[in-house]
C-alpha atoms as a PDB file:
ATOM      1  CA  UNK A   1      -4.410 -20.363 -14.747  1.00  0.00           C
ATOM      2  CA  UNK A   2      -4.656 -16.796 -15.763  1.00  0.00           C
ATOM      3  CA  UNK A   3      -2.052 -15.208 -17.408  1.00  0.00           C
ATOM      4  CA  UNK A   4      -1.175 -11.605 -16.181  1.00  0.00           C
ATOM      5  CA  UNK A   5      -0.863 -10.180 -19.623  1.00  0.00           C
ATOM      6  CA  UNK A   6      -4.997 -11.314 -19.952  1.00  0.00           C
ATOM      7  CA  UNK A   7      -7.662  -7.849 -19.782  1.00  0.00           C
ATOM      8  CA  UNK A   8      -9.280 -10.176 -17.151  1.00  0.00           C
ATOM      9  CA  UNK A   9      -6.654 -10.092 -14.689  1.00  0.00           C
ATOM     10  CA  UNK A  10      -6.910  -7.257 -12.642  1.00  0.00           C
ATOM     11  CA  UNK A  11     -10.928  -7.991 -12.328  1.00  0.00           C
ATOM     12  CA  UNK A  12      -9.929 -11.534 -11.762  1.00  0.00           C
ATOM     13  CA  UNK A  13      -7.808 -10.703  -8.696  1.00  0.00           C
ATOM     14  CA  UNK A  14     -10.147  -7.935  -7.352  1.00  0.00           C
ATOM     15  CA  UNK A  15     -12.406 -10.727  -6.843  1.00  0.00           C
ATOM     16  CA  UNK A  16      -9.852 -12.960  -5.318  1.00  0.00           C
ATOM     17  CA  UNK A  17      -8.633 -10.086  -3.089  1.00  0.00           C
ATOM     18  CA  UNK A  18     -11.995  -8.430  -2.123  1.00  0.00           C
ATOM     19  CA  UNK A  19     -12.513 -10.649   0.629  1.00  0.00           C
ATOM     20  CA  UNK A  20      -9.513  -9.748   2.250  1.00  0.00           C
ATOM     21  CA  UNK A  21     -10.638  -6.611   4.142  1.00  0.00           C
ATOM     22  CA  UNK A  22     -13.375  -7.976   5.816  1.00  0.00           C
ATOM     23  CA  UNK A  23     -11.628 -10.993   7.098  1.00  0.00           C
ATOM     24  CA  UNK A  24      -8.760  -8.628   8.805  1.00  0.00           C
ATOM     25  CA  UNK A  25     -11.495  -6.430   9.814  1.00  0.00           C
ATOM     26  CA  UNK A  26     -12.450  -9.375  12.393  1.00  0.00           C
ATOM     27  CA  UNK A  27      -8.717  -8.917  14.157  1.00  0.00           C
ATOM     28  CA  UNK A  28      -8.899  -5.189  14.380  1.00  0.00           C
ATOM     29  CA  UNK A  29      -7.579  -3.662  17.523  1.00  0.00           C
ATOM     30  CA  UNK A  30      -9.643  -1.410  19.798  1.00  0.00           C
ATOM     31  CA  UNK A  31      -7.634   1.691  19.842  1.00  0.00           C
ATOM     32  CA  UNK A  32      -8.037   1.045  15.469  1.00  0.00           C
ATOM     33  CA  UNK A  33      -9.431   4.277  13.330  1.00  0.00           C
ATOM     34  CA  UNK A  34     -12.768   3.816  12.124  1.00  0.00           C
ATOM     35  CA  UNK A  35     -14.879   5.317   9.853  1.00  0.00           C
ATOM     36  CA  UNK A  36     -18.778   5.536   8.803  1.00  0.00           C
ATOM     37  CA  UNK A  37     -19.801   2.435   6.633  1.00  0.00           C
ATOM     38  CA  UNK A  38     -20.429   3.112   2.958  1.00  0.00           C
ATOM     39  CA  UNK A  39     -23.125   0.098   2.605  1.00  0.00           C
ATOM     40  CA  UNK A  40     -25.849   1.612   4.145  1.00  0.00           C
ATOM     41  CA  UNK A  41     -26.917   4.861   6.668  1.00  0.00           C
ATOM     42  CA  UNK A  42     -27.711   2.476   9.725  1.00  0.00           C
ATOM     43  CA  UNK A  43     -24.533   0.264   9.267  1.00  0.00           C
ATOM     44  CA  UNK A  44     -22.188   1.627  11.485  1.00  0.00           C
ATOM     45  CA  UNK A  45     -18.599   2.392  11.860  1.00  0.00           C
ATOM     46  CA  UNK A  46     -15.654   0.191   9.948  1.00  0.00           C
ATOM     47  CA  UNK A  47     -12.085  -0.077  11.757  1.00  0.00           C
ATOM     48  CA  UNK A  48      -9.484   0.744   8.955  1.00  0.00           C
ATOM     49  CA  UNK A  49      -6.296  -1.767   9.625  1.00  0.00           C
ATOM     50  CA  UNK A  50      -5.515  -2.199   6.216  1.00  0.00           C
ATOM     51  CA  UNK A  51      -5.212  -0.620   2.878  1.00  0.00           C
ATOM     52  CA  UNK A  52      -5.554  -2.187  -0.138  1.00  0.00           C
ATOM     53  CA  UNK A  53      -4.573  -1.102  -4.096  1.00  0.00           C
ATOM     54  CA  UNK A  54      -4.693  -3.819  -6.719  1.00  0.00           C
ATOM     55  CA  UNK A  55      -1.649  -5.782  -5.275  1.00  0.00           C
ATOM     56  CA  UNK A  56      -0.179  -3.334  -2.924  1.00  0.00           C
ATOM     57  CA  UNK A  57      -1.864  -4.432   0.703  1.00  0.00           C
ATOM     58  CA  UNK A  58      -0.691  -2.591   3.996  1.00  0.00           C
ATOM     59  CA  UNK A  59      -1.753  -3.858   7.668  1.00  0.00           C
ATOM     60  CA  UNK A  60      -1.927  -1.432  10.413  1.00  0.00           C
ATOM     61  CA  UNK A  61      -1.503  -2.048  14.015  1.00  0.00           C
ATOM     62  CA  UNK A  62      -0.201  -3.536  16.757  1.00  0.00           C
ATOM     63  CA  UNK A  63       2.303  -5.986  16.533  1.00  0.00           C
ATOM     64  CA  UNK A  64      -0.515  -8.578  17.925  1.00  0.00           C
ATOM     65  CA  UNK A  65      -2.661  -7.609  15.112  1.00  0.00           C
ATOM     66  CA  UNK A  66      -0.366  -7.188  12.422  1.00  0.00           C
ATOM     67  CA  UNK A  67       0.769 -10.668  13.131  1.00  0.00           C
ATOM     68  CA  UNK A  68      -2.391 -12.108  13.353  1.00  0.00           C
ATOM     69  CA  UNK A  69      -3.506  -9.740  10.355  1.00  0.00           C
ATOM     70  CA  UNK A  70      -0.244 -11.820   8.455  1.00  0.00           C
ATOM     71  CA  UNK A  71      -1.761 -15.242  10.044  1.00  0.00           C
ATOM     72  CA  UNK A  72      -4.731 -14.128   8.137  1.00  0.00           C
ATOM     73  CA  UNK A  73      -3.133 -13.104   4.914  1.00  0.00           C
ATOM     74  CA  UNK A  74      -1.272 -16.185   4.456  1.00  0.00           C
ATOM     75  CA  UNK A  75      -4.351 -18.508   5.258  1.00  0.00           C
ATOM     76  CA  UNK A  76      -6.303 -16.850   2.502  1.00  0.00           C
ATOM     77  CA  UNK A  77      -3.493 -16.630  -0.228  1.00  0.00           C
ATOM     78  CA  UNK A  78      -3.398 -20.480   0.558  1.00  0.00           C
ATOM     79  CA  UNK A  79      -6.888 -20.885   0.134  1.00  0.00           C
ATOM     80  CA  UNK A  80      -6.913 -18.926  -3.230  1.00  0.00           C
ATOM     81  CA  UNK A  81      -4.135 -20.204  -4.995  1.00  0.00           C
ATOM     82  CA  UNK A  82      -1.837 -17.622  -4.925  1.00  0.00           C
ATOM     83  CA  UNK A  83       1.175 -16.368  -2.770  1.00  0.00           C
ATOM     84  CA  UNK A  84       2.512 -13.020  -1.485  1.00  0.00           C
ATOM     85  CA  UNK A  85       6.223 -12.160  -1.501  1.00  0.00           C
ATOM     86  CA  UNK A  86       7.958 -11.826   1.345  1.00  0.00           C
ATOM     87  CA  UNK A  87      10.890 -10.279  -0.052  1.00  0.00           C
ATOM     88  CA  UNK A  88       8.569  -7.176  -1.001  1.00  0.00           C
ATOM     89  CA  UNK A  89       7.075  -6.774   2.500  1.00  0.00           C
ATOM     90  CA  UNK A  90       8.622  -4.899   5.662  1.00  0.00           C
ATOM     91  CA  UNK A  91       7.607  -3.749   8.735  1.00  0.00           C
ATOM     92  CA  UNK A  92       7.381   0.233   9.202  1.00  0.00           C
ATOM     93  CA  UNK A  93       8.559   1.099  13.147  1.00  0.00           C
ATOM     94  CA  UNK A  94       7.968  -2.086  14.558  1.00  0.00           C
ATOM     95  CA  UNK A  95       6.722  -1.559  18.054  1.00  0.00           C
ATOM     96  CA  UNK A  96       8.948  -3.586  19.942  1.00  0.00           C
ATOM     97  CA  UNK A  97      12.455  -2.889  17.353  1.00  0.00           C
ATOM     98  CA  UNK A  98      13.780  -0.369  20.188  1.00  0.00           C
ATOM     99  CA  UNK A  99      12.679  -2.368  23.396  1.00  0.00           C
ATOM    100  CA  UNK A 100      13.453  -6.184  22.710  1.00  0.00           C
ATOM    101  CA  UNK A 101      16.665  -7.725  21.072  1.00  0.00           C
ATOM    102  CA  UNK A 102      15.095 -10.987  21.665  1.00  0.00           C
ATOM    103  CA  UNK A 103      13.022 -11.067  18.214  1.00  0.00           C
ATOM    104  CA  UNK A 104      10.538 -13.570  19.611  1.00  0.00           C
ATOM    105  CA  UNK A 105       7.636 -10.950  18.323  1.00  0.00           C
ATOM    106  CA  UNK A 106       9.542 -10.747  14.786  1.00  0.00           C
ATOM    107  CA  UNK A 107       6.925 -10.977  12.168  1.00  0.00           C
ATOM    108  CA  UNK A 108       6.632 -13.193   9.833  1.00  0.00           C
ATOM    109  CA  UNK A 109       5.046 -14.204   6.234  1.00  0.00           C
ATOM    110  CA  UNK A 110       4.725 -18.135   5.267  1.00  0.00           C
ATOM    111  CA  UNK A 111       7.823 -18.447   8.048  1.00  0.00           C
ATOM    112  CA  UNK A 112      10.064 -15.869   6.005  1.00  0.00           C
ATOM    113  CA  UNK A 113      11.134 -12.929   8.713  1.00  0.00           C
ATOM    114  CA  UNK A 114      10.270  -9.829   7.639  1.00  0.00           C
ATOM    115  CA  UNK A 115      12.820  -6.911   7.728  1.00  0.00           C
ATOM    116  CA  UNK A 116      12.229  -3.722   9.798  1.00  0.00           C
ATOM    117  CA  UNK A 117      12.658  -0.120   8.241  1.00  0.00           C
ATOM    118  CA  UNK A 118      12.696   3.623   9.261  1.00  0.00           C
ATOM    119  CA  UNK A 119      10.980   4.131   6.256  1.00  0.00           C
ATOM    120  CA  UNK A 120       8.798   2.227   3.471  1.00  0.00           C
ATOM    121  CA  UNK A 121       7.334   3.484   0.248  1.00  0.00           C
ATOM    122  CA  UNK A 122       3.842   2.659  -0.541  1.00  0.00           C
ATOM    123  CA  UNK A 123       1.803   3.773  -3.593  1.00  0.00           C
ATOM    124  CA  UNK A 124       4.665   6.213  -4.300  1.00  0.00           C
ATOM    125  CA  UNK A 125       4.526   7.975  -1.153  1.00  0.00           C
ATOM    126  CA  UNK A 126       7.321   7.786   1.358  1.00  0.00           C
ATOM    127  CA  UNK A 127       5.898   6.712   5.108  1.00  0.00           C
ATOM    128  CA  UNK A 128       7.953   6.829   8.851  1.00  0.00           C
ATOM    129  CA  UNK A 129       6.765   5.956  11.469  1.00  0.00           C
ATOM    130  CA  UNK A 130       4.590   9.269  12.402  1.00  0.00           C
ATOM    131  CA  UNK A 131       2.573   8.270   8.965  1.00  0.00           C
ATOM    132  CA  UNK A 132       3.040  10.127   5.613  1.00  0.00           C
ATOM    133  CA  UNK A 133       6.820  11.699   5.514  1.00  0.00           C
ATOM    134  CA  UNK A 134       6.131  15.094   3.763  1.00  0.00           C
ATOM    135  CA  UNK A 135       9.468  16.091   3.529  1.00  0.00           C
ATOM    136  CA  UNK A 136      10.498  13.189   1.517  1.00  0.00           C
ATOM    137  CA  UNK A 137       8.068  13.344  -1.161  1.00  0.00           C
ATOM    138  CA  UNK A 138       9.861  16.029  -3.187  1.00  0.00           C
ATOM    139  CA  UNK A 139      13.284  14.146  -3.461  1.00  0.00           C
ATOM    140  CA  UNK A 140      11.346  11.070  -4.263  1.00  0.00           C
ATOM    141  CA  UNK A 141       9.441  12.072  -6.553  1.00  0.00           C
ATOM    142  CA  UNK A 142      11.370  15.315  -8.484  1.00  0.00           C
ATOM    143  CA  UNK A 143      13.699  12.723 -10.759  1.00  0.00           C
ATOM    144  CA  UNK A 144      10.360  10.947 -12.381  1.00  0.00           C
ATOM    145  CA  UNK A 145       9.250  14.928 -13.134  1.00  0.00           C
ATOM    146  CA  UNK A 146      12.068  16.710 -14.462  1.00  0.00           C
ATOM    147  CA  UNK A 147      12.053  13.148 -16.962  1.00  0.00           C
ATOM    148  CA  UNK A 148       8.648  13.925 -17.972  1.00  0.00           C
ATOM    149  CA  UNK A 149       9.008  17.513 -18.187  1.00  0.00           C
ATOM    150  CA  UNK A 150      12.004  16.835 -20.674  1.00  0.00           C
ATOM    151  CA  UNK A 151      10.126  14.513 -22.659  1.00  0.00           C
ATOM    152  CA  UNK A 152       6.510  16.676 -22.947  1.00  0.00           C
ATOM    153  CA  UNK A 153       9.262  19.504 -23.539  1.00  0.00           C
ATOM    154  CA  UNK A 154      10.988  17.548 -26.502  1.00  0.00           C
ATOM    155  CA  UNK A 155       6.789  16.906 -27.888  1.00  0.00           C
ATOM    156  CA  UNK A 156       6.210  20.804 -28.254  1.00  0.00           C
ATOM    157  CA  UNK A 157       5.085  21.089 -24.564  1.00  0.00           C
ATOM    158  CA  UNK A 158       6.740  24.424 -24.222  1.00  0.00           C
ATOM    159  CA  UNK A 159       6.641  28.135 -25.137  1.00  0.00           C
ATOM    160  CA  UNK A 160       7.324  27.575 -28.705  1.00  0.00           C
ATOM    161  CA  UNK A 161       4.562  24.430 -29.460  1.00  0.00           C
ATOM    162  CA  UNK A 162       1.913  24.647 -27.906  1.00  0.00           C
ATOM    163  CA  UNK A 163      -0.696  27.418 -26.414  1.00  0.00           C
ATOM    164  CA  UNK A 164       0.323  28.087 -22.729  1.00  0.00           C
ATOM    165  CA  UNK A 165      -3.321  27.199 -21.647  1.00  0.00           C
ATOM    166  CA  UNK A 166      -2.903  23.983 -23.389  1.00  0.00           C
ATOM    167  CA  UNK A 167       0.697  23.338 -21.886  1.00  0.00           C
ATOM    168  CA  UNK A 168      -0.773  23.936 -18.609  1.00  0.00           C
ATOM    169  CA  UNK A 169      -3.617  21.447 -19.146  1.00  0.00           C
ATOM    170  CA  UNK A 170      -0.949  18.929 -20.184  1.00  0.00           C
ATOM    171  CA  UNK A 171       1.368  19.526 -17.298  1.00  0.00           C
ATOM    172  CA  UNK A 172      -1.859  19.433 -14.633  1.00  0.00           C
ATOM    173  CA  UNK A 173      -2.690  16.266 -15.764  1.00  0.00           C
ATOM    174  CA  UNK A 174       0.616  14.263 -15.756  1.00  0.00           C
END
């Protein structure tokens, strides 16, 4: 076992998880966005159903697919040795949320139901069910800056302290 303080756990789990895409790649829908194949010229186009950042793993589809995308997902976590948690997943404008009260399509992860939101937050970024929700980026996101722009402030990240080229540098990059 690996602890998640080690330098060799993020590598560690790319490995683990880098086998992921491909396998939900197999379940893709038809009506699924691809795009050209970075392996080689001749290799075609790759459907993009899921997106993937260290830990952070988003399915997109259909409710078929998504649920057989989850099928998929739990079979390899299984396999692997480790476990995803339930109680940090949702689904984003479940297709059938307005049209069935029965719940027989509710998805699911290891048997846990998962919970159905108007809006989800991945990465940082606030998403609705048209995709990316512009207008709620700036309230998100404005309490984390004004923080940071007090504490560069209070570090001589201003007017008085530093060069305004150099403040501007600093601000650009955080």
């Amino acid at each position: 076992m690996m602890s998640r303080c080690s330098v060799l756990s993020p590598h560690l789990y790319s490995v683990y998880i880098n086998t992921l895409p491909s396998l939900l790649r197999q379940v893709a829908a038809p009506a699924t966005h691809l795009v050209p194949s970075s392996g080689s010229a001749d290799a075609g186009m790759v459907p993009v159903n899921s997106l993937l950042f260290a830990d952070d793993v988003a399915v997109i589809g259909s409710a078929k697919s998504v649920k057989e995308m989850l099928k998929l997902c739990e079979d390899h976590s299984l396999s692997l040795g480790y476990r995803w948690n339930p109680l940090k997943c949702a689904v984003l404008n479940h297709p059938t949320s307005s049209t069935s009260s029965s719940g027989s399509t509710q998805l699911k992860l290891y048997g846990t139901p998962l919970p159905l939101v108007d809006k989800f937050v991945y990465l940082g970024m606030p998403f609705v069910k048209t995709g990316l929700s512009a207008a709620s980026v700036l309230p998100l996101r404005s309490p984390g800056v004004l923080q940071l722009m007090g504490i560069l402030n209070k570090i001589g990240v201003n007017r008085q302290g530093f060069s305004l080229l150099l403040c501007a540098r600093i601000y650009a990059t955080f």
